[in-house]
PDB file of N, CA and C in Angstrom:
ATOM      1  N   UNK A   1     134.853  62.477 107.707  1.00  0.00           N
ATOM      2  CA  UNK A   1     135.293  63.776 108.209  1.00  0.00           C
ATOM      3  C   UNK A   1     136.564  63.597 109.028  1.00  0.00           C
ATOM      4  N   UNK A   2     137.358  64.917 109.304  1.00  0.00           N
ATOM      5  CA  UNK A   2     138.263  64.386 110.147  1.00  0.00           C
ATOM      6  C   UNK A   2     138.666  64.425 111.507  1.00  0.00           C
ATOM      7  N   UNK A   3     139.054  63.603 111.749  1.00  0.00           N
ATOM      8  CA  UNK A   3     138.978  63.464 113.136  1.00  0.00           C
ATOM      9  C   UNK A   3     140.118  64.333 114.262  1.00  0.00           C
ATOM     10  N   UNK A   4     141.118  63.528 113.618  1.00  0.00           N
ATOM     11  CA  UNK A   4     142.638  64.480 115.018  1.00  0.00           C
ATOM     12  C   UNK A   4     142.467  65.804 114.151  1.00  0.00           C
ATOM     13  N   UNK A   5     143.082  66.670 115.619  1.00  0.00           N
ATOM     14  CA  UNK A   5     143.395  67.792 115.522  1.00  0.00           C
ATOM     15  C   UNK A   5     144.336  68.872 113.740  1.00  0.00           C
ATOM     16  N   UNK A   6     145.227  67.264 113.500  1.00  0.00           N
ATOM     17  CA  UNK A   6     146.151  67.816 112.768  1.00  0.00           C
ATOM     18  C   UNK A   6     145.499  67.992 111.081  1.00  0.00           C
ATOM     19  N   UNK A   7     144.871  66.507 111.353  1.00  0.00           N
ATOM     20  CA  UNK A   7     143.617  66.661 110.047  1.00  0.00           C
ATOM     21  C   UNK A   7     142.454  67.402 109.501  1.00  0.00           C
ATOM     22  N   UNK A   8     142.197  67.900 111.087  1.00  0.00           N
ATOM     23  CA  UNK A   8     141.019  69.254 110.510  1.00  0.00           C
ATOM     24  C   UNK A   8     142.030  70.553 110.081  1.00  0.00           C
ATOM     25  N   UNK A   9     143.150  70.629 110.549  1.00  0.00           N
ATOM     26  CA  UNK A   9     143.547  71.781 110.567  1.00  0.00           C
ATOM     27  C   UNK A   9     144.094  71.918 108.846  1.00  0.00           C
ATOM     28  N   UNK A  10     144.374  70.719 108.251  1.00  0.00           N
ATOM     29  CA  UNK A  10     144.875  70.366 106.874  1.00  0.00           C
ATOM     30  C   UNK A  10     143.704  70.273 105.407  1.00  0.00           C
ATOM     31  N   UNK A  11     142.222  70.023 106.444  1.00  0.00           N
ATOM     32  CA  UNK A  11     141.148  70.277 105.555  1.00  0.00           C
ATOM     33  C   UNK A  11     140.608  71.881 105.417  1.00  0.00           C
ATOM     34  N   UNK A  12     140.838  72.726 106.956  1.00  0.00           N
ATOM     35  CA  UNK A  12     140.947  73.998 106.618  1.00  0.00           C
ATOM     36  C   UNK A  12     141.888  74.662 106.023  1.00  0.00           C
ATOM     37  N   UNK A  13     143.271  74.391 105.845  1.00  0.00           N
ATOM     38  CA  UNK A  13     144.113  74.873 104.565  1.00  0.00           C
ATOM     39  C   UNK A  13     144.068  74.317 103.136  1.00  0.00           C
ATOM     40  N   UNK A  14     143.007  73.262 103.093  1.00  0.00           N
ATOM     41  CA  UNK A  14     142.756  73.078 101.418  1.00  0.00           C
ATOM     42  C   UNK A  14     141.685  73.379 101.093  1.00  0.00           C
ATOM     43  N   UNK A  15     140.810  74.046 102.239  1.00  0.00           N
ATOM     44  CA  UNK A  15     139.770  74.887 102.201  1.00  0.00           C
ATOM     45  C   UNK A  15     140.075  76.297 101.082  1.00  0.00           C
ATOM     46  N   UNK A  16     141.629  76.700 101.841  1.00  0.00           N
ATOM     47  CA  UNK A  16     142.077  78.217 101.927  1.00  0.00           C
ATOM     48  C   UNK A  16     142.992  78.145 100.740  1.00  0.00           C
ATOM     49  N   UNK A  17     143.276  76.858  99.997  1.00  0.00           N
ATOM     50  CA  UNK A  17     144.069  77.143  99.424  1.00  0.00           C
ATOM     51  C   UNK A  17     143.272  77.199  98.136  1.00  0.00           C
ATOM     52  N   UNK A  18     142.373  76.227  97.853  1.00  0.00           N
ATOM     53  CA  UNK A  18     141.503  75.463  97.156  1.00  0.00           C
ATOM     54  C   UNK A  18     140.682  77.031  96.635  1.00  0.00           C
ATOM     55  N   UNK A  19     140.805  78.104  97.373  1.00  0.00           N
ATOM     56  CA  UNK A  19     139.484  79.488  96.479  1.00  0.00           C
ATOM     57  C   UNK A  19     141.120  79.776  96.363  1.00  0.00           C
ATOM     58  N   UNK A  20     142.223  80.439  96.786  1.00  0.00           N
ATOM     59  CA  UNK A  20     143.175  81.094  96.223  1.00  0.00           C
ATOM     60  C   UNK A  20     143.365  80.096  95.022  1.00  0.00           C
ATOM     61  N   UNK A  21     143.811  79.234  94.276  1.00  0.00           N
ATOM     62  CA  UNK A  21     144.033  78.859  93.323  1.00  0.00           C
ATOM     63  C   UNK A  21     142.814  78.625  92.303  1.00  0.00           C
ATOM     64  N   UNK A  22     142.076  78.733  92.788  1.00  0.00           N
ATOM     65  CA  UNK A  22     141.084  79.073  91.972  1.00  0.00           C
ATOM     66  C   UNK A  22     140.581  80.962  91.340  1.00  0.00           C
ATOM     67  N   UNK A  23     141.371  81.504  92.183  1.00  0.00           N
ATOM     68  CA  UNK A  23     141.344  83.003  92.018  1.00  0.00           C
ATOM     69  C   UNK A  23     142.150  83.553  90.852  1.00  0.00           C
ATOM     70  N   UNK A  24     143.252  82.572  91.152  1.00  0.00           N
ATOM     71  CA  UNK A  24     144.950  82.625  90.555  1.00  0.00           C
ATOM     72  C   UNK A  24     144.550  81.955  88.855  1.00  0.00           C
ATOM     73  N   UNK A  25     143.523  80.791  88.900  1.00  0.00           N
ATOM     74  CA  UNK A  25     143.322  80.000  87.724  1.00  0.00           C
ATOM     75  C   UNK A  25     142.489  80.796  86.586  1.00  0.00           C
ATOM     76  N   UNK A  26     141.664  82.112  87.332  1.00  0.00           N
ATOM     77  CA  UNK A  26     140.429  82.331  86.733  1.00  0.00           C
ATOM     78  C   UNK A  26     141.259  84.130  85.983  1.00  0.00           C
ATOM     79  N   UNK A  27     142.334  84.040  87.066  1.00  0.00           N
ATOM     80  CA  UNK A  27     142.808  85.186  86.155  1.00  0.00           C
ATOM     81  C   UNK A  27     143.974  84.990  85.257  1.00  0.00           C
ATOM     82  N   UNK A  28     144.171  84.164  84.987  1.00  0.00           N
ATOM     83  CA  UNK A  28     145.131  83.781  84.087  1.00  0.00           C
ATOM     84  C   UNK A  28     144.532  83.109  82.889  1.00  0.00           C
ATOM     85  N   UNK A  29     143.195  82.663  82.938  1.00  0.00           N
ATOM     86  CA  UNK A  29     142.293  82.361  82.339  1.00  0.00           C
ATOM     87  C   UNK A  29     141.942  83.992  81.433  1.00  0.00           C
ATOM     88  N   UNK A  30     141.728  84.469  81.864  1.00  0.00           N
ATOM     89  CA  UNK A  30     141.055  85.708  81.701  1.00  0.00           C
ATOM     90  C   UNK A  30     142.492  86.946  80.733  1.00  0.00           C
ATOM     91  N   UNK A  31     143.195  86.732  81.254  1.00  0.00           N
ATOM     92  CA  UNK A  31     144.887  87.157  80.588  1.00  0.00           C
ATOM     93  C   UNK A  31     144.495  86.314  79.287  1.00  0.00           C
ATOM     94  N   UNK A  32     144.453  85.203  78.931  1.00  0.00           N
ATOM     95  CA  UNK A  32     144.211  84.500  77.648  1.00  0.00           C
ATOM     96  C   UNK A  32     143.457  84.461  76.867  1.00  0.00           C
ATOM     97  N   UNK A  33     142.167  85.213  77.508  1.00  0.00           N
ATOM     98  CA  UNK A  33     141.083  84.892  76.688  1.00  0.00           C
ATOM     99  C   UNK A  33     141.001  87.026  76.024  1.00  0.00           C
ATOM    100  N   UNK A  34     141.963  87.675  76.943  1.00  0.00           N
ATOM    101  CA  UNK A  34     142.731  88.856  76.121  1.00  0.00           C
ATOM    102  C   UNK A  34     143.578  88.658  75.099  1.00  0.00           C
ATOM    103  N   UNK A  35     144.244  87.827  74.824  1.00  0.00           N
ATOM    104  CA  UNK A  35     145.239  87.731  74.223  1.00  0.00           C
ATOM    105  C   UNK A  35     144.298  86.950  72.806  1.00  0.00           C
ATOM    106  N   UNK A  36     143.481  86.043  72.933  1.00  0.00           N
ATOM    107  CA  UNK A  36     142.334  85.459  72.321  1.00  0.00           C
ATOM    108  C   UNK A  36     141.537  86.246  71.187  1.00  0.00           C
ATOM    109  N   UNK A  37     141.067  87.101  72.193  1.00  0.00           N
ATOM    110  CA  UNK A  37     140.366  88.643  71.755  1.00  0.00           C
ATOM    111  C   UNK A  37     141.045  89.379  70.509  1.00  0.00           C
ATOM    112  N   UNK A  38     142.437  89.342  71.179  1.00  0.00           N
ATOM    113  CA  UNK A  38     143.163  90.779  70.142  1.00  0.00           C
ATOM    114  C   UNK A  38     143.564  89.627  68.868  1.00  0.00           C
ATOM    115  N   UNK A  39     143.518  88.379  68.870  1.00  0.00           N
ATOM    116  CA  UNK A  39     144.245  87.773  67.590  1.00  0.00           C
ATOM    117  C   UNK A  39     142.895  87.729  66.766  1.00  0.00           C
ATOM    118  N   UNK A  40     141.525  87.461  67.299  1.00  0.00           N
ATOM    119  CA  UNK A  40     140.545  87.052  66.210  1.00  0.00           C
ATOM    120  C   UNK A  40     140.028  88.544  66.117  1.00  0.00           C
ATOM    121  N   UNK A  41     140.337  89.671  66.675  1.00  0.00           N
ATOM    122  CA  UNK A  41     140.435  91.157  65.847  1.00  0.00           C
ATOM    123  C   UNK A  41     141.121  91.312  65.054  1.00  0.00           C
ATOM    124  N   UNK A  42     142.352  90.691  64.604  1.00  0.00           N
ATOM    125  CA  UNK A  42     143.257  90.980  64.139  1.00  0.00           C
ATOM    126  C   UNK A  42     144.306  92.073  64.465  1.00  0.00           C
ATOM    127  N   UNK A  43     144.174  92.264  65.821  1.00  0.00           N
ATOM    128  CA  UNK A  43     144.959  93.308  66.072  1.00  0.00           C
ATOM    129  C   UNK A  43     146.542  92.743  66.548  1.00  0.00           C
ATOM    130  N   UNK A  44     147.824  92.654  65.942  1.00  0.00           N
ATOM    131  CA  UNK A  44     148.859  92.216  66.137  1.00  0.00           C
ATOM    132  C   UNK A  44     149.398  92.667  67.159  1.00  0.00           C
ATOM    133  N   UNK A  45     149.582  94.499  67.516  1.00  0.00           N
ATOM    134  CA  UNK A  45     150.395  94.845  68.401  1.00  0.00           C
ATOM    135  C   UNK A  45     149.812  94.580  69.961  1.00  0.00           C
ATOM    136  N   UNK A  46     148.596  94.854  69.861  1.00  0.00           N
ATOM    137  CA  UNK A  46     147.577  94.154  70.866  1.00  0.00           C
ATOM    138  C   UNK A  46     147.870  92.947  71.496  1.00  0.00           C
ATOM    139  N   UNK A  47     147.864  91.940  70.661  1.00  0.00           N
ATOM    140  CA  UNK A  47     147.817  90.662  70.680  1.00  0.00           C
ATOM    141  C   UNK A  47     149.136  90.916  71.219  1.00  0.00           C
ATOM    142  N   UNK A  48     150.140  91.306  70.831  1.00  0.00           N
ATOM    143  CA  UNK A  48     151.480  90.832  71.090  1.00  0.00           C
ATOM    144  C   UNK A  48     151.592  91.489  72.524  1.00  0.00           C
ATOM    145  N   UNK A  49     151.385  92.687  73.016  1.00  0.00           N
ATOM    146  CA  UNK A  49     150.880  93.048  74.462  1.00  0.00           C
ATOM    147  C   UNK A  49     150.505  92.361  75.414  1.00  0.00           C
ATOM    148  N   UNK A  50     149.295  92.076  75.212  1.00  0.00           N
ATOM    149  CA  UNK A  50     148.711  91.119  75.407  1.00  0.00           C
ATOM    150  C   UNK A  50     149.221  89.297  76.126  1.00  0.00           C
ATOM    151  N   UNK A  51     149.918  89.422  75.253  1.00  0.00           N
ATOM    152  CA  UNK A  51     150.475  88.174  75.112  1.00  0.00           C
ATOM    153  C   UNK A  51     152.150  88.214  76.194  1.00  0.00           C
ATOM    154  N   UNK A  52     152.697  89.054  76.444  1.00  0.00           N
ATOM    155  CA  UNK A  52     153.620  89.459  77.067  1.00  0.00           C
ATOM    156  C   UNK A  52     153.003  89.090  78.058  1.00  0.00           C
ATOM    157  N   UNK A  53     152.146  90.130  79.162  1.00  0.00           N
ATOM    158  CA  UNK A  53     151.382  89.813  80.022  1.00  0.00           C
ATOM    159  C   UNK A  53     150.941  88.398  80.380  1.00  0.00           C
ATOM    160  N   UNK A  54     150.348  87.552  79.282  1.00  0.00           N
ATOM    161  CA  UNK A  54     149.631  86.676  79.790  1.00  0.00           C
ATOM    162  C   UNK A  54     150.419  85.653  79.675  1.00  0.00           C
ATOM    163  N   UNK A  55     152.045  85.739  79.648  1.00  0.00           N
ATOM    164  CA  UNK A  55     153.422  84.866  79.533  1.00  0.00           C
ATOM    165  C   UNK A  55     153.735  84.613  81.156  1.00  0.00           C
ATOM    166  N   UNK A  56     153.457  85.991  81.086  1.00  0.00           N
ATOM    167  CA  UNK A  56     154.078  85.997  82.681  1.00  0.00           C
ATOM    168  C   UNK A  56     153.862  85.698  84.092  1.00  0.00           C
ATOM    169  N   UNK A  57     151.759  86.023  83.405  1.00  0.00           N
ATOM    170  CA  UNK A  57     151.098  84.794  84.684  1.00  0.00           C
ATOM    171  C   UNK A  57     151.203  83.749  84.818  1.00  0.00           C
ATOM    172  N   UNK A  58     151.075  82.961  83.451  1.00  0.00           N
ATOM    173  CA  UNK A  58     151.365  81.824  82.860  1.00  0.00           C
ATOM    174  C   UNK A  58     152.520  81.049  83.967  1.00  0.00           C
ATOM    175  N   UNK A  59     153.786  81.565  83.686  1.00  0.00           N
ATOM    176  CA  UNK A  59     155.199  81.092  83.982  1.00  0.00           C
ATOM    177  C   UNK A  59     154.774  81.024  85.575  1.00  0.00           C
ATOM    178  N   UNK A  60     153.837  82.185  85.780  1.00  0.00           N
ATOM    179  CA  UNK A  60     153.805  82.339  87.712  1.00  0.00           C
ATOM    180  C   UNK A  60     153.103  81.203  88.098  1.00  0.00           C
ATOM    181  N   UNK A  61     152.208  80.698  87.404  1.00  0.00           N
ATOM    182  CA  UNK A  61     151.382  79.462  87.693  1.00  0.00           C
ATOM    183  C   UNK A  61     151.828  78.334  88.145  1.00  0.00           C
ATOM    184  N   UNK A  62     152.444  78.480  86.696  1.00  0.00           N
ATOM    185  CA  UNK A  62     153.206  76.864  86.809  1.00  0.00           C
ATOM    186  C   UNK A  62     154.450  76.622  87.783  1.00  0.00           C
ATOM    187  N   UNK A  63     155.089  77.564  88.206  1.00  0.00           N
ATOM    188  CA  UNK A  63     156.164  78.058  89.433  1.00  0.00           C
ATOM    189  C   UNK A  63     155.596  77.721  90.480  1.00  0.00           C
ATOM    190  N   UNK A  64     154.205  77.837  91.162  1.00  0.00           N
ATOM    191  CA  UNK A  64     153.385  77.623  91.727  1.00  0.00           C
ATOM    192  C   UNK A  64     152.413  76.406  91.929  1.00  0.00           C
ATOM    193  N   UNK A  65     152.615  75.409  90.607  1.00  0.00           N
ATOM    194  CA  UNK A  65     152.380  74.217  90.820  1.00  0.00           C
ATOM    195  C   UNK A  65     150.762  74.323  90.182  1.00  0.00           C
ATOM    196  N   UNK A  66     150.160  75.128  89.309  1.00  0.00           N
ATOM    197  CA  UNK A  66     148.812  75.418  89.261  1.00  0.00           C
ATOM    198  C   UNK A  66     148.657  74.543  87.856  1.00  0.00           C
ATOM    199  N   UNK A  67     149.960  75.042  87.352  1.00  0.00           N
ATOM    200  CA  UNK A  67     149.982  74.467  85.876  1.00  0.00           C
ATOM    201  C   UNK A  67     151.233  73.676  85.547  1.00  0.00           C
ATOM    202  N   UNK A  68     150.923  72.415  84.576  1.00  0.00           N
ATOM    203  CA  UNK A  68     152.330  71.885  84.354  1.00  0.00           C
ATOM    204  C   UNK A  68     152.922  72.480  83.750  1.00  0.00           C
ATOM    205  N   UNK A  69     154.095  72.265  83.730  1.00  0.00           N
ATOM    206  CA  UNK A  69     155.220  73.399  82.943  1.00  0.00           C
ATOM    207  C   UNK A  69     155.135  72.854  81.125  1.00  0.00           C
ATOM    208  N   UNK A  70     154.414  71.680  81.139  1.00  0.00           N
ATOM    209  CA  UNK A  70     154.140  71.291  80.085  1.00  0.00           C
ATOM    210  C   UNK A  70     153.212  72.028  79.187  1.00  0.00           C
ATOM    211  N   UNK A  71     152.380  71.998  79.552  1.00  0.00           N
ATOM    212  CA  UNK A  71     151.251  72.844  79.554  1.00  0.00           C
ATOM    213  C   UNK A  71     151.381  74.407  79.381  1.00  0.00           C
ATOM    214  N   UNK A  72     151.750  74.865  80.122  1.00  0.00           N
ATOM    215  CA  UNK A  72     151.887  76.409  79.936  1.00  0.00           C
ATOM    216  C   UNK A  72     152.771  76.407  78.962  1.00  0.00           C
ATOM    217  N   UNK A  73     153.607  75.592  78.373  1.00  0.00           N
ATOM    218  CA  UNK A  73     154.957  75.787  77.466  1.00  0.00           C
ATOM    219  C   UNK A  73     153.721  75.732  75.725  1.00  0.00           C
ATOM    220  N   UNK A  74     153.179  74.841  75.783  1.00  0.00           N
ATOM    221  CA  UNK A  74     152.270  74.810  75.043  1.00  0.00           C
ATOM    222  C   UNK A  74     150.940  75.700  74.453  1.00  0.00           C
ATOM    223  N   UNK A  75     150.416  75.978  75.436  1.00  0.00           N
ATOM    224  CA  UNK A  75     149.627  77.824  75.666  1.00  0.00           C
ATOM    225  C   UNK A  75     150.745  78.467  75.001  1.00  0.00           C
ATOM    226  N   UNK A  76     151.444  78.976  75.301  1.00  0.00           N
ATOM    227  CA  UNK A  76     152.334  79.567  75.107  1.00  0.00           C
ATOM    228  C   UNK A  76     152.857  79.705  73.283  1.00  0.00           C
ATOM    229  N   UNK A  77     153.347  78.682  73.003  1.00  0.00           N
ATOM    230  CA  UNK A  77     153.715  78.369  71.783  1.00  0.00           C
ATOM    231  C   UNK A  77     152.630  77.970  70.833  1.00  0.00           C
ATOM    232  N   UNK A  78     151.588  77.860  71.391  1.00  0.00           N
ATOM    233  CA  UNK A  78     150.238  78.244  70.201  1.00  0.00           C
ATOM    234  C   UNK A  78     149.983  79.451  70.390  1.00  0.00           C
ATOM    235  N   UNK A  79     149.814  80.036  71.293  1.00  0.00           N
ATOM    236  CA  UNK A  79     149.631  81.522  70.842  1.00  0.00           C
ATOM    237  C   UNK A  79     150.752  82.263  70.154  1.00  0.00           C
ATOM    238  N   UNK A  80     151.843  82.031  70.318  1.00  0.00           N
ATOM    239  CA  UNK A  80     152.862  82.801  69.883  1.00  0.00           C
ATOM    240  C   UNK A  80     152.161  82.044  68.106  1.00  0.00           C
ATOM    241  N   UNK A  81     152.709  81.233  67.665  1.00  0.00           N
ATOM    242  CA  UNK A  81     152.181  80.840  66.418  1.00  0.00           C
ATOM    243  C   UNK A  81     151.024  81.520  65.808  1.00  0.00           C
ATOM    244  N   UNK A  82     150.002  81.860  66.622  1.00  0.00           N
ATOM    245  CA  UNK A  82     148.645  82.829  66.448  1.00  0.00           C
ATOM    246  C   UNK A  82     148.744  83.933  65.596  1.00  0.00           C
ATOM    247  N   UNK A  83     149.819  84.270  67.044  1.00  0.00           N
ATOM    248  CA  UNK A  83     150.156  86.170  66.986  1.00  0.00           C
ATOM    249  C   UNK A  83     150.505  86.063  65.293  1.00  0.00           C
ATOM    250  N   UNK A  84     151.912  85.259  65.399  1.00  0.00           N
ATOM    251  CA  UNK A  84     152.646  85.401  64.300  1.00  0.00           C
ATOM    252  C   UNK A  84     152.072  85.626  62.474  1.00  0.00           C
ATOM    253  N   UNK A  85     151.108  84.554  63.142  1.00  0.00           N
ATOM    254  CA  UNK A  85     150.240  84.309  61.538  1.00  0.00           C
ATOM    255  C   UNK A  85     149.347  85.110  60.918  1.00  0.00           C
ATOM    256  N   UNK A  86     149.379  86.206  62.287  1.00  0.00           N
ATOM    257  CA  UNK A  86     147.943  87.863  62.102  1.00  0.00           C
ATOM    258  C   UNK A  86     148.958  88.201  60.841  1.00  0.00           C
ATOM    259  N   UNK A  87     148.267  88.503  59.831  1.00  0.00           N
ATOM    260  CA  UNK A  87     149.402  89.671  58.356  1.00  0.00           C
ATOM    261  C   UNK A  87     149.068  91.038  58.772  1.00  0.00           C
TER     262      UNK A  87
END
């Protein structure tokens, strides 16, 4: 546990940070698993909606350090490939 002053005060901000990024993870999660939804409906314009939106949390994430920029670039470019392939 920790002991000086400066160390408890650093386990209560990864306390505080630790549910906000988990708040931040679960809705951007949730943006994808919309975008998910509208491609195995087959709904294109949906999907492509959809998918706008869930670009933009995406990009906010990883700006934020939640996600690698690797990573979200990848999300990203499989779904776009998704969308594309709905006829």
């Amino acid at each position: 546990m920790a002991n000086s002053a400066g160390s408890k005060k650093r386990a209560r901000q990864a306390i505080k940070r630790r549910a906000h990024n988990g708040g931040l993870r679960s809705m951007v999660r949730t943006y994808l698993k919309k975008v998910d939804a509208a491609i195995k409906a087959g709904n294109k314009e949906e999907a492509q909606a959809a998918y706008v939106v869930a670009t933009s949390q995406l990009d906010k994430a990883a700006t934020k350090g939640l996600y690698h920029k690797n990573k979200t670039a990848r999300h990203k470019s499989r779904l776009n490939a998704q969308i594309k392939a709905i006829a």
